[in-house]
PDB file of N, CA and C in Angstrom:
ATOM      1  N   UNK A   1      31.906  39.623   0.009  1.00  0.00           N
ATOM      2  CA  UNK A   1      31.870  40.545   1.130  1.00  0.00           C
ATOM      3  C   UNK A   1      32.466  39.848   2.355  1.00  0.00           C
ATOM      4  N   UNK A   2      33.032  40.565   3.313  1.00  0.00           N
ATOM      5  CA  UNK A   2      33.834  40.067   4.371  1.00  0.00           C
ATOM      6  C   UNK A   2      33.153  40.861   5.753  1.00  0.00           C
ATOM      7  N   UNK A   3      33.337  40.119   6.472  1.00  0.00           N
ATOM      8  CA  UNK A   3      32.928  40.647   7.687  1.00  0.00           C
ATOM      9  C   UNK A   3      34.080  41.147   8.539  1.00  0.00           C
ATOM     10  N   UNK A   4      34.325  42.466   8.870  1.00  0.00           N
ATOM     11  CA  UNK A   4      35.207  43.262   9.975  1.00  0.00           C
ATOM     12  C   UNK A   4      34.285  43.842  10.910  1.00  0.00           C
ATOM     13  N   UNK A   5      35.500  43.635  11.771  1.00  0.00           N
ATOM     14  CA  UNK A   5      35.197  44.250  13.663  1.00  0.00           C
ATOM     15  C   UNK A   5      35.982  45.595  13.332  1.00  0.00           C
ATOM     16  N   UNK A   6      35.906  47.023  13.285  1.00  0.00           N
ATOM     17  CA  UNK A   6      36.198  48.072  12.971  1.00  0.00           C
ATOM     18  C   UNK A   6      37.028  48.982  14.105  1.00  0.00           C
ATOM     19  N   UNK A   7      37.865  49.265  14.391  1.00  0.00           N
ATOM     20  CA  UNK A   7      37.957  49.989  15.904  1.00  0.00           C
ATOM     21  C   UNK A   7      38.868  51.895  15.340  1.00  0.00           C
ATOM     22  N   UNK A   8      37.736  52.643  15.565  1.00  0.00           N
ATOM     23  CA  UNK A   8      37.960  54.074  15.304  1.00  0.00           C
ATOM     24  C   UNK A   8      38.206  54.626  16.334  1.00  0.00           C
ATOM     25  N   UNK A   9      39.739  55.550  16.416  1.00  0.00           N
ATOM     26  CA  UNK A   9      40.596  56.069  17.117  1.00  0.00           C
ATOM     27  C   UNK A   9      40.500  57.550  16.971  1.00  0.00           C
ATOM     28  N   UNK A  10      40.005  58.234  17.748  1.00  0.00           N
ATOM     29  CA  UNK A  10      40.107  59.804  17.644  1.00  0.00           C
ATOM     30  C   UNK A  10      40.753  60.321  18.668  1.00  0.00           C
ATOM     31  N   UNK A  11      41.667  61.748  18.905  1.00  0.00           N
ATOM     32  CA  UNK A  11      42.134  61.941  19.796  1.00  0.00           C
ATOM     33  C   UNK A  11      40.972  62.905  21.107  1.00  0.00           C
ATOM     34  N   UNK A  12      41.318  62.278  21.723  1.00  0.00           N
ATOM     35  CA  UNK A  12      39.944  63.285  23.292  1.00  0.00           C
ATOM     36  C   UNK A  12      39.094  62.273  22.980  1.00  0.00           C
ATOM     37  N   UNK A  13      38.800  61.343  22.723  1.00  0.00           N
ATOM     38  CA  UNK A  13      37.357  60.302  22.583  1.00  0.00           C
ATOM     39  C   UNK A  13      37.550  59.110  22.791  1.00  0.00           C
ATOM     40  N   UNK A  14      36.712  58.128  23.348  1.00  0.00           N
ATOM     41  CA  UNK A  14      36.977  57.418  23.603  1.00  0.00           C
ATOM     42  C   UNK A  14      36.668  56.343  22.295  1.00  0.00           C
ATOM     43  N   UNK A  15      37.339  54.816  22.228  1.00  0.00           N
ATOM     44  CA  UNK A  15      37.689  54.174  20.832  1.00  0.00           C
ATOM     45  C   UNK A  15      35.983  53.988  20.686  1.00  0.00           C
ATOM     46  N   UNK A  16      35.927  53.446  19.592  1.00  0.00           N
ATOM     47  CA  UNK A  16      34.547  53.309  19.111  1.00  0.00           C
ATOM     48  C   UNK A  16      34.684  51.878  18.305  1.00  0.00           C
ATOM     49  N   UNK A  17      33.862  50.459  18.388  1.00  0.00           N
ATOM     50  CA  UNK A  17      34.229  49.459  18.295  1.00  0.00           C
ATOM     51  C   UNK A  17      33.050  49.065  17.136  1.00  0.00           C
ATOM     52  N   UNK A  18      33.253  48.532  16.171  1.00  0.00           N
ATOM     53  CA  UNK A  18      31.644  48.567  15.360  1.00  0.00           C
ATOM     54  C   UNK A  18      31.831  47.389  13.766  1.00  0.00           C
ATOM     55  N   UNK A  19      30.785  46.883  13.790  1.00  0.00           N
ATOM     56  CA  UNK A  19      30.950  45.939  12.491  1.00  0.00           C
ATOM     57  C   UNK A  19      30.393  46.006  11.286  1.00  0.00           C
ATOM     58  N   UNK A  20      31.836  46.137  10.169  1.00  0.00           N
ATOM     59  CA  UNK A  20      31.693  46.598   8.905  1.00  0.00           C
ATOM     60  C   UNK A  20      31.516  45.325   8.070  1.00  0.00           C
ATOM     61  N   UNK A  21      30.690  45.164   7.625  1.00  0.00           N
ATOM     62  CA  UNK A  21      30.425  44.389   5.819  1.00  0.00           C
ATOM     63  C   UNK A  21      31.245  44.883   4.705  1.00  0.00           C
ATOM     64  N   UNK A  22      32.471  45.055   3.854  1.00  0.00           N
ATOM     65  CA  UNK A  22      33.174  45.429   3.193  1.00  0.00           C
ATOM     66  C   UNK A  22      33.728  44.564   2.382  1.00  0.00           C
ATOM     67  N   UNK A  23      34.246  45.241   0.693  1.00  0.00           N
ATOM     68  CA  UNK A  23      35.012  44.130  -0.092  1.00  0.00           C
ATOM     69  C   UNK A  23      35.976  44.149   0.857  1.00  0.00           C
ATOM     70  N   UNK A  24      36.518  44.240   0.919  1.00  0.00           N
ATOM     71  CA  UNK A  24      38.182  43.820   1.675  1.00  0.00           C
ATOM     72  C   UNK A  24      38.239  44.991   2.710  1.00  0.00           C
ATOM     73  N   UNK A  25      39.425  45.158   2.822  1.00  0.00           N
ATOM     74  CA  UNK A  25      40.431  45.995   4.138  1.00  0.00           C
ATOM     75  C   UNK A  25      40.325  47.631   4.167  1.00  0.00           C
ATOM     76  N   UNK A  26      40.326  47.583   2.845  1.00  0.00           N
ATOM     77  CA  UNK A  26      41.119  49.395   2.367  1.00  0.00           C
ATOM     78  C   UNK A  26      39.675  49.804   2.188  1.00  0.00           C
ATOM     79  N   UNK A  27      38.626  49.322   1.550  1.00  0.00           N
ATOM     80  CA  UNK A  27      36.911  49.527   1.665  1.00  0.00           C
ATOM     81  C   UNK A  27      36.675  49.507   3.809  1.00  0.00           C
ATOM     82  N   UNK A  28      36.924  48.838   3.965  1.00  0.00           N
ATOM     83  CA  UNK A  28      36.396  49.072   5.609  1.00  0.00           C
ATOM     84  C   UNK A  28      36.825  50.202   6.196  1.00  0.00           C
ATOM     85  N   UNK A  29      38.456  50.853   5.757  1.00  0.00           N
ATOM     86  CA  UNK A  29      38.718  52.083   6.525  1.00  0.00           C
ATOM     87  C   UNK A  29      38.336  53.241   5.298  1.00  0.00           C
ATOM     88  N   UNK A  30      38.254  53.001   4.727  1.00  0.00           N
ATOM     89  CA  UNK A  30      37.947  54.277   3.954  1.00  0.00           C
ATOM     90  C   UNK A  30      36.350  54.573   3.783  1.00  0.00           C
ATOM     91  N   UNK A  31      35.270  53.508   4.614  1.00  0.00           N
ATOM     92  CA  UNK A  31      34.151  53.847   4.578  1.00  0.00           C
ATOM     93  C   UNK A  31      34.300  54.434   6.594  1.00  0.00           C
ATOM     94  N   UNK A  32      35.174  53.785   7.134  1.00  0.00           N
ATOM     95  CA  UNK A  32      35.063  54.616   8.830  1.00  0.00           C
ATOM     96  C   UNK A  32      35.557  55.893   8.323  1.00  0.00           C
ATOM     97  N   UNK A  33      36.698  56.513   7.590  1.00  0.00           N
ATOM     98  CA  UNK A  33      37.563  57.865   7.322  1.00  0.00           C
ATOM     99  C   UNK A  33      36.197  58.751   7.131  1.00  0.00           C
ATOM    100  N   UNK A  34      35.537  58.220   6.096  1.00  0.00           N
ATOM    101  CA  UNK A  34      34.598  58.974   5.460  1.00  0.00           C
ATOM    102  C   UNK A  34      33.138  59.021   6.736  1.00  0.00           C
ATOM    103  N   UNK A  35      32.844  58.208   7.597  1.00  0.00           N
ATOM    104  CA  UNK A  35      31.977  58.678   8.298  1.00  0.00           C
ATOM    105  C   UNK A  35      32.616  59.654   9.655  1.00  0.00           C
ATOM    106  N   UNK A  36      33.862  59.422   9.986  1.00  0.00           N
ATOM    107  CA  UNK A  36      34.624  60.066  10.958  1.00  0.00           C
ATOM    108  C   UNK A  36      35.453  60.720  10.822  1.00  0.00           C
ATOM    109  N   UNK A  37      35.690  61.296   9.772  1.00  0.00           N
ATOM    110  CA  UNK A  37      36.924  62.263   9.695  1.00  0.00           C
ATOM    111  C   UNK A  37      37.870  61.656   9.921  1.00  0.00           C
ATOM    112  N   UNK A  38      39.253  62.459  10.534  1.00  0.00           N
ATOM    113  CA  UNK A  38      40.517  62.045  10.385  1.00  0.00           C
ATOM    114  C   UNK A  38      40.604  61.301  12.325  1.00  0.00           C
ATOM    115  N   UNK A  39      40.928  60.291  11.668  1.00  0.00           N
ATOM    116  CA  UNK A  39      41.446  59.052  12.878  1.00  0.00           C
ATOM    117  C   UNK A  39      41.781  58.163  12.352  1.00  0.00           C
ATOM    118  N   UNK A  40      42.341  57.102  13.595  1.00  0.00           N
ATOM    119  CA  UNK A  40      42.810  56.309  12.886  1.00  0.00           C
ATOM    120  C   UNK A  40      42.179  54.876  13.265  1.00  0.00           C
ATOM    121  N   UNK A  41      42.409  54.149  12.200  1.00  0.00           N
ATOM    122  CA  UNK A  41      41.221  53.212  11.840  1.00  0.00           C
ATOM    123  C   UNK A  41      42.055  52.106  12.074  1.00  0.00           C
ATOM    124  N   UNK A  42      41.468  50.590  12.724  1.00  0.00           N
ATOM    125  CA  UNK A  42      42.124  49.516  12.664  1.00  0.00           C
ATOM    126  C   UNK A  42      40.910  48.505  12.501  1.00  0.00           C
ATOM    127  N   UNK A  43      40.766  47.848  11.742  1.00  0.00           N
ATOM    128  CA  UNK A  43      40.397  46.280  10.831  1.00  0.00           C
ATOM    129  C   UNK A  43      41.095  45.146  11.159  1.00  0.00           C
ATOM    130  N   UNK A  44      39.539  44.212  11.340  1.00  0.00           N
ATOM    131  CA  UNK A  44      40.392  42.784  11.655  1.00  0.00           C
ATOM    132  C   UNK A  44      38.800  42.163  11.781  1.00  0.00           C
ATOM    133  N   UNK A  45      39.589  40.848  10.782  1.00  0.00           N
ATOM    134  CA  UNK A  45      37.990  39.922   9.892  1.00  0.00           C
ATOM    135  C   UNK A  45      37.455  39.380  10.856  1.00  0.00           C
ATOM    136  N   UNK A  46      35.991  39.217  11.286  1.00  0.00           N
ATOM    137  CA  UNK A  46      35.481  38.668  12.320  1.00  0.00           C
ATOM    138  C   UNK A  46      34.724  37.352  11.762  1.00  0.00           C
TER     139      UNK A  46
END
């Protein structure tokens, strides 16, 4: 398991900054997609 700093991008909202426990990269945004709908997601290992 890896530790990410998560940063979720929606449009009209302000970013939302938050830390994911995940196997890798493509597990960290596809568990933010799935709690937030469509935005866009940026990952980076803390």
């Amino acid at each position: 398991m890896i530790a990410f700093t998560v940063t979720v991008r929606r449009e009209g909202m302000p970013d939302l900054v938050y830390p994911e426990i995940a196997h890798d990269s493509s597990s960290a945004v596809m568990h933010a997609q799935a709690r937030f709908g469509v935005c866009r997601v940026f990952v980076r290992v803390t």
